[in-house]
PDB file of N, CA and C in Angstrom:
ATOM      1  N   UNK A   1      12.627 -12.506   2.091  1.00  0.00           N
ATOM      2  CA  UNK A   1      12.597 -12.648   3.525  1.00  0.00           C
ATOM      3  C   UNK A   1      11.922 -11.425   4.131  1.00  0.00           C
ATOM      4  N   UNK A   2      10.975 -11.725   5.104  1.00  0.00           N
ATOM      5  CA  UNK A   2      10.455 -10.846   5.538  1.00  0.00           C
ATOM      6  C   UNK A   2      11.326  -9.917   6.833  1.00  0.00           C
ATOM      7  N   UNK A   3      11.330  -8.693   7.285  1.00  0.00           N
ATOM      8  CA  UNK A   3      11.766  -8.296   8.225  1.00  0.00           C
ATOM      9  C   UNK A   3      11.017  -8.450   9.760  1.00  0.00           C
ATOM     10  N   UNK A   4      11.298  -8.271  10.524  1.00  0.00           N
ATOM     11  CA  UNK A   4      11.038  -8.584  11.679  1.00  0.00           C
ATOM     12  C   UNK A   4       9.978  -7.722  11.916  1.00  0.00           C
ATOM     13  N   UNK A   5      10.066  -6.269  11.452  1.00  0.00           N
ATOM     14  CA  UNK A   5       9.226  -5.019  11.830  1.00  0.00           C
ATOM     15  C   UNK A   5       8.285  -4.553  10.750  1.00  0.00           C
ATOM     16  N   UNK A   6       8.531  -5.647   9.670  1.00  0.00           N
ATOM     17  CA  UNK A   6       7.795  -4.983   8.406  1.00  0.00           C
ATOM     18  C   UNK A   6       5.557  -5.619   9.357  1.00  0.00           C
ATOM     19  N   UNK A   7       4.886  -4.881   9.307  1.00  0.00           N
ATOM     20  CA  UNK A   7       3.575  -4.977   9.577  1.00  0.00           C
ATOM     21  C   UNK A   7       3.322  -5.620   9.010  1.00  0.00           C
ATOM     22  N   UNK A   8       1.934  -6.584   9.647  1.00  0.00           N
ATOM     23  CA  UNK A   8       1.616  -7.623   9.201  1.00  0.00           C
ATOM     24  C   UNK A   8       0.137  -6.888   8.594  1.00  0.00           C
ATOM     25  N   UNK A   9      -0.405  -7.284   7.264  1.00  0.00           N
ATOM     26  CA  UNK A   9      -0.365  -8.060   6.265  1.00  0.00           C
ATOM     27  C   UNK A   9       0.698  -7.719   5.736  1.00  0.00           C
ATOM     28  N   UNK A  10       1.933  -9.106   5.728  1.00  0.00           N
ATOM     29  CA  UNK A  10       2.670  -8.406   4.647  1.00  0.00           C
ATOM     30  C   UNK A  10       2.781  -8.714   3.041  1.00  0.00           C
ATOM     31  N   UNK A  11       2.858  -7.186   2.834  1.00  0.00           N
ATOM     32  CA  UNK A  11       3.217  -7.247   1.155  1.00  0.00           C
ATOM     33  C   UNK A  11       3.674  -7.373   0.450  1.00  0.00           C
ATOM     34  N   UNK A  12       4.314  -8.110  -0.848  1.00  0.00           N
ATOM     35  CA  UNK A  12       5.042  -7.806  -1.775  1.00  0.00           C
ATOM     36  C   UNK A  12       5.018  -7.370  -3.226  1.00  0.00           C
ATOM     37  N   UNK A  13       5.757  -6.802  -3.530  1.00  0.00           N
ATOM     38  CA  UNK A  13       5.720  -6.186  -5.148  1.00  0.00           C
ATOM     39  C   UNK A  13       4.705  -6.782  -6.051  1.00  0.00           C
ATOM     40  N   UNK A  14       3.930  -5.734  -6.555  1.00  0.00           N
ATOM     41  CA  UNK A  14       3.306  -6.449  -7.349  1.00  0.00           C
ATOM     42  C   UNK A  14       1.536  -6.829  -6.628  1.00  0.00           C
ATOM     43  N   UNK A  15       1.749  -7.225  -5.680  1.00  0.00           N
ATOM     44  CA  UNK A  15       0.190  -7.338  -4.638  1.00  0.00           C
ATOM     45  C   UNK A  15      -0.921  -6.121  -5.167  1.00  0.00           C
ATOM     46  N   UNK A  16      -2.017  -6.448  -5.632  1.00  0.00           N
ATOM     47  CA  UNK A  16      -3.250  -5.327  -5.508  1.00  0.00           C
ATOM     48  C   UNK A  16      -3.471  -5.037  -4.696  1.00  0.00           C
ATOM     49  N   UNK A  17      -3.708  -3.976  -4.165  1.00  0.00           N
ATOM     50  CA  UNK A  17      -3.826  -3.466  -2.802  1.00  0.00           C
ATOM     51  C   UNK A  17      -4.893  -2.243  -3.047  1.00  0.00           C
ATOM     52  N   UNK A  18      -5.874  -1.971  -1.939  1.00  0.00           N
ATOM     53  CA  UNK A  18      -6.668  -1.054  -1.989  1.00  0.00           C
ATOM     54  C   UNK A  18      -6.482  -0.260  -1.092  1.00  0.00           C
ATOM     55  N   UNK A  19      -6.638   0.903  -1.408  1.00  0.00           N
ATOM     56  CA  UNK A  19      -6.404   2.249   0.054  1.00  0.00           C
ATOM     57  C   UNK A  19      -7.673   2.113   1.043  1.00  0.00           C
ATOM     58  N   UNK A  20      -7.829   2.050   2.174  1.00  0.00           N
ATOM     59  CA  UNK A  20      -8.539   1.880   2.918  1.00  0.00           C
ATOM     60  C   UNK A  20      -9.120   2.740   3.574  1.00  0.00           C
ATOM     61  N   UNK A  21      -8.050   3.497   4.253  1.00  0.00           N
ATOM     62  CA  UNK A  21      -8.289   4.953   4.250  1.00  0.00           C
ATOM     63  C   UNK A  21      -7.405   5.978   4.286  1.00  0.00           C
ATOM     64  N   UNK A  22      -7.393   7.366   4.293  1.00  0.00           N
ATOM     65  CA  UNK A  22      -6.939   8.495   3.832  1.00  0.00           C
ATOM     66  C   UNK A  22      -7.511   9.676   4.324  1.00  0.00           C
ATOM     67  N   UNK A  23      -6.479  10.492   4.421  1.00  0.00           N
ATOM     68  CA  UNK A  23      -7.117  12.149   4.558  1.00  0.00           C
ATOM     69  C   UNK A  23      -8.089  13.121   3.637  1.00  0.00           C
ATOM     70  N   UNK A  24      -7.828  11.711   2.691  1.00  0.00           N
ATOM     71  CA  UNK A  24      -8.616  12.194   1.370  1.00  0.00           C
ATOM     72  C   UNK A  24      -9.683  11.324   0.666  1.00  0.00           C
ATOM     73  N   UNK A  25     -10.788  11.351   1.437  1.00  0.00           N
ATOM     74  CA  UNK A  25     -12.021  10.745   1.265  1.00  0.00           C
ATOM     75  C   UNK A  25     -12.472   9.975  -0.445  1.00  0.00           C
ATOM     76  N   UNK A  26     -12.072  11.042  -1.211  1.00  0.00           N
ATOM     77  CA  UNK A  26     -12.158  11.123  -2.445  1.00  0.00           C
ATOM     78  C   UNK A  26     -11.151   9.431  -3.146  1.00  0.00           C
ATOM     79  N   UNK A  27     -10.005   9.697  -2.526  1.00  0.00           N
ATOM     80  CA  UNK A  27      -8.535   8.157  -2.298  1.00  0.00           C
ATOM     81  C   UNK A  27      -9.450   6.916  -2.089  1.00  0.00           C
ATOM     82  N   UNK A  28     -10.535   6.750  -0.909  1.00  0.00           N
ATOM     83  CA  UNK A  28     -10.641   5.821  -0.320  1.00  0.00           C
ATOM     84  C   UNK A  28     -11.243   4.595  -1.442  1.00  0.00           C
ATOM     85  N   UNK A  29     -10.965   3.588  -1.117  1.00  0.00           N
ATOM     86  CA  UNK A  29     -11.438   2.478  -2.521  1.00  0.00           C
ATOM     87  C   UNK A  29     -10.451   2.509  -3.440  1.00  0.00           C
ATOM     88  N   UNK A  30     -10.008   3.451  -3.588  1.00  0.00           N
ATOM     89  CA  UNK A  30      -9.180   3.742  -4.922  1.00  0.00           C
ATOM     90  C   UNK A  30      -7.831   1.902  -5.103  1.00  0.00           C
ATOM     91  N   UNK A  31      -8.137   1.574  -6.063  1.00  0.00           N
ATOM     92  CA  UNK A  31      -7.355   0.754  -6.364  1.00  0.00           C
ATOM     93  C   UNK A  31      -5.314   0.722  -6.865  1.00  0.00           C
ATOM     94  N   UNK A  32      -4.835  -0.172  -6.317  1.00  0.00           N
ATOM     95  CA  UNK A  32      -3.195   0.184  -6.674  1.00  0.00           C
ATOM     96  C   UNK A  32      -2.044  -1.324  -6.951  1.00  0.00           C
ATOM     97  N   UNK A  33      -1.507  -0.897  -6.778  1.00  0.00           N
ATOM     98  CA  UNK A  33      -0.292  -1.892  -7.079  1.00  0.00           C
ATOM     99  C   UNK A  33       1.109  -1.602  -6.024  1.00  0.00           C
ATOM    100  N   UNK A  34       0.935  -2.252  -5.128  1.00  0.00           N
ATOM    101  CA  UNK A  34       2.064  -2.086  -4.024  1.00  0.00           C
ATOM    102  C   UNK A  34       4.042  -1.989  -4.475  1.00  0.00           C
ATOM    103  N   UNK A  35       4.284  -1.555  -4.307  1.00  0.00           N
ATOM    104  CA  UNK A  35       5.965  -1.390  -4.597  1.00  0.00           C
ATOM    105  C   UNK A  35       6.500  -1.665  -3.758  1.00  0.00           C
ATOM    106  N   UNK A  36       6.835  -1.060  -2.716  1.00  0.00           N
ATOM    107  CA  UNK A  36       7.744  -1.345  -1.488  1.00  0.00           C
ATOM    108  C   UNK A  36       7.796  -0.786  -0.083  1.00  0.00           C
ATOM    109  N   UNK A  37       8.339  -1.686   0.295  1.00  0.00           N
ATOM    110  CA  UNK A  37       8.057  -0.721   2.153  1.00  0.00           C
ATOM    111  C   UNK A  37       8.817   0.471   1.943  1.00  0.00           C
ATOM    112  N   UNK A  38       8.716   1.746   2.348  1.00  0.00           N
ATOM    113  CA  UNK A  38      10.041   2.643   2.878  1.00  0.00           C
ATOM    114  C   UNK A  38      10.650   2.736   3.853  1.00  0.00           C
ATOM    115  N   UNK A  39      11.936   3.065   4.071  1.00  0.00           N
ATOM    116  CA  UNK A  39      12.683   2.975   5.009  1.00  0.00           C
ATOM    117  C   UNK A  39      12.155   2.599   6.608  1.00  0.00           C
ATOM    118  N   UNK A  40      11.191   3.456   6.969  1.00  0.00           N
ATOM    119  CA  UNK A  40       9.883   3.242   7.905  1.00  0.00           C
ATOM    120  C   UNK A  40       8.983   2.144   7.673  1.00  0.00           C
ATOM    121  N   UNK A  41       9.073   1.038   7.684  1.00  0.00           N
ATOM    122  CA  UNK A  41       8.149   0.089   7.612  1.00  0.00           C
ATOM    123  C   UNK A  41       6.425   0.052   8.145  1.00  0.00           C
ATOM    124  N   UNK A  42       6.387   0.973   8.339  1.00  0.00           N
ATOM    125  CA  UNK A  42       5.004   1.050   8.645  1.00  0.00           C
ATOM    126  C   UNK A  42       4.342   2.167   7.103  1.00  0.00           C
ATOM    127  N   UNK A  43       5.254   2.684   6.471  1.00  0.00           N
ATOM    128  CA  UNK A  43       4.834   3.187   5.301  1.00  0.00           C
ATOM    129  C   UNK A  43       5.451   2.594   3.714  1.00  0.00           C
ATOM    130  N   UNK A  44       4.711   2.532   2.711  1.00  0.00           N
ATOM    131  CA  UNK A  44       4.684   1.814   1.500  1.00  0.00           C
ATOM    132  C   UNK A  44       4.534   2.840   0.470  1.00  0.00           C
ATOM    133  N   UNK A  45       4.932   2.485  -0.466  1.00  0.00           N
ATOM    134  CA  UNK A  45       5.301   3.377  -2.005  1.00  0.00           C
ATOM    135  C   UNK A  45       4.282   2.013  -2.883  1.00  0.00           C
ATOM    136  N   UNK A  46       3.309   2.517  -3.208  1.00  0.00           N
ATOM    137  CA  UNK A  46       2.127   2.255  -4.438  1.00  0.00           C
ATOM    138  C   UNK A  46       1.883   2.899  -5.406  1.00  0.00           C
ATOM    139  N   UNK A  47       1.708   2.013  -6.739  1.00  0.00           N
ATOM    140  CA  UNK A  47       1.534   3.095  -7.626  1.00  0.00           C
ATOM    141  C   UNK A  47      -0.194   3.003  -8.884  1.00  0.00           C
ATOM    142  N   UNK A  48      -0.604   3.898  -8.645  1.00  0.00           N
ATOM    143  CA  UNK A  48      -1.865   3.801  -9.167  1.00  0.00           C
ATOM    144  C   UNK A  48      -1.685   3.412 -10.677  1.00  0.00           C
ATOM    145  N   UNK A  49      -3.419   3.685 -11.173  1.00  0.00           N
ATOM    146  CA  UNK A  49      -3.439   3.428 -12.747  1.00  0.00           C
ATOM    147  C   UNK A  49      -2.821   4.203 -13.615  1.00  0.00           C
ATOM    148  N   UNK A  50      -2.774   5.066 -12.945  1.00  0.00           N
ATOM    149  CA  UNK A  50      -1.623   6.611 -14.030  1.00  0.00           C
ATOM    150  C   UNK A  50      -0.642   6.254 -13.684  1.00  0.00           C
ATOM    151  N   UNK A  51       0.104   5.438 -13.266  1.00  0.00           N
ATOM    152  CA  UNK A  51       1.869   5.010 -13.172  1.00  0.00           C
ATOM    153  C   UNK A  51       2.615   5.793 -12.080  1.00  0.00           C
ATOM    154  N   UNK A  52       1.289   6.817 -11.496  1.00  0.00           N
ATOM    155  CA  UNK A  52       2.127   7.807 -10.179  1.00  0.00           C
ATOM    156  C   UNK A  52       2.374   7.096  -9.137  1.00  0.00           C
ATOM    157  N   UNK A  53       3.202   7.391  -8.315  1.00  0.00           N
ATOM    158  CA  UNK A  53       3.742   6.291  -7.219  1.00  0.00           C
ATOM    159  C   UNK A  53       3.837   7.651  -5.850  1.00  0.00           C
ATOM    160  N   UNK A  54       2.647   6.701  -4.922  1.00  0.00           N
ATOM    161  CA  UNK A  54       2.693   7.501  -3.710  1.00  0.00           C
ATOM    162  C   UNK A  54       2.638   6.621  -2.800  1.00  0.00           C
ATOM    163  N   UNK A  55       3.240   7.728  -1.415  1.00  0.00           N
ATOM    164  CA  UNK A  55       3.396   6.557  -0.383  1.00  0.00           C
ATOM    165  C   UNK A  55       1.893   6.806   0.800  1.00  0.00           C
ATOM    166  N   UNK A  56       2.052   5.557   1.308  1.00  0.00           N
ATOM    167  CA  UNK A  56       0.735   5.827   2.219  1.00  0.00           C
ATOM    168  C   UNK A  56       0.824   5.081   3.516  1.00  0.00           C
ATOM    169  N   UNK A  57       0.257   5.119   4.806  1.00  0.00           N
ATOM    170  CA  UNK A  57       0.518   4.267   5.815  1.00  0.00           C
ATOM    171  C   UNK A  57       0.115   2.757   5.161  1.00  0.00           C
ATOM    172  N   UNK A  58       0.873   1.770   5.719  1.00  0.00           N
ATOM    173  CA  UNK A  58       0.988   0.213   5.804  1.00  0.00           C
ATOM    174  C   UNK A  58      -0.942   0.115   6.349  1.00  0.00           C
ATOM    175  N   UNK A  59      -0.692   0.625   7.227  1.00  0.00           N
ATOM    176  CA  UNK A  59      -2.716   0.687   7.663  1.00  0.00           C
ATOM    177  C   UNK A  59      -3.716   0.749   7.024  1.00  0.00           C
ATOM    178  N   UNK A  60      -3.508   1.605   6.370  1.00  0.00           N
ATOM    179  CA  UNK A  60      -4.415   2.372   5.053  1.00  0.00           C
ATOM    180  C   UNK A  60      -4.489   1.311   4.064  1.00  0.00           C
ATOM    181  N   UNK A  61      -3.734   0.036   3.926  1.00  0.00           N
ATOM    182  CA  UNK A  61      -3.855  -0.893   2.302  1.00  0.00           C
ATOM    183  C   UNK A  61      -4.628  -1.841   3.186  1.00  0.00           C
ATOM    184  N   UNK A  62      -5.211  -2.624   2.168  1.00  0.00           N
ATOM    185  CA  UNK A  62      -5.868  -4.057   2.346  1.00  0.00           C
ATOM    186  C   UNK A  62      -5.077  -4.666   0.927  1.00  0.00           C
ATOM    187  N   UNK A  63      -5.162  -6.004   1.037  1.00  0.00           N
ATOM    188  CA  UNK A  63      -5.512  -6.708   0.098  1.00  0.00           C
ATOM    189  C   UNK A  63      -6.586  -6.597  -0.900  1.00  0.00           C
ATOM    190  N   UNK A  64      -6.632  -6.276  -2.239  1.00  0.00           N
ATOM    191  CA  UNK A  64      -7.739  -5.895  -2.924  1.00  0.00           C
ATOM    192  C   UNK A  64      -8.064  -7.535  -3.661  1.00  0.00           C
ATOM    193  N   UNK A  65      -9.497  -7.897  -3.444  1.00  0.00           N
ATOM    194  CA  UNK A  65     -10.357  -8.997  -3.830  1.00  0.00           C
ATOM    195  C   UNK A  65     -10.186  -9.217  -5.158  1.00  0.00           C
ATOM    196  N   UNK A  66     -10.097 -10.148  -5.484  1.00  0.00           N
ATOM    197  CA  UNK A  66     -10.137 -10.722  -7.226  1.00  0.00           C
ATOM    198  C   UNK A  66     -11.019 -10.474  -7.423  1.00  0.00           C
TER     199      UNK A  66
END
């Protein structure tokens, strides 16, 4: 079930998701695997190809293309 406040596109576990953008130019494109909203629904816990898990604004993801 979705929450009322969770931002729309919404995501769930497991979704490819691409960083869109960032403070860190170098991030942008960078490909991931979505985990979960945090407490703040406008921010998400993703975790890249190295298994590290960072959080980033809800803004910053897209849907990443097959």
């Amino acid at each position: 079930m979705t929450r009322p406040d969770t931002p729309s596109p919404a995501f769930v576990k497991g979704d490819q998701v691409v960083l869109t953008e960032n403070t860190y130019l170098d991030s942008q494109g960078s490909r991931a695997v979505f985990l979960r909203f945090r407490a703040d629904p406008n921010w998400a816990d993703i975790t890249t190809g190295t298994g590290a898990v960072h959080s980033y604004a809800v803004a910053w993801l897209a849907r990443a293309e097959a």
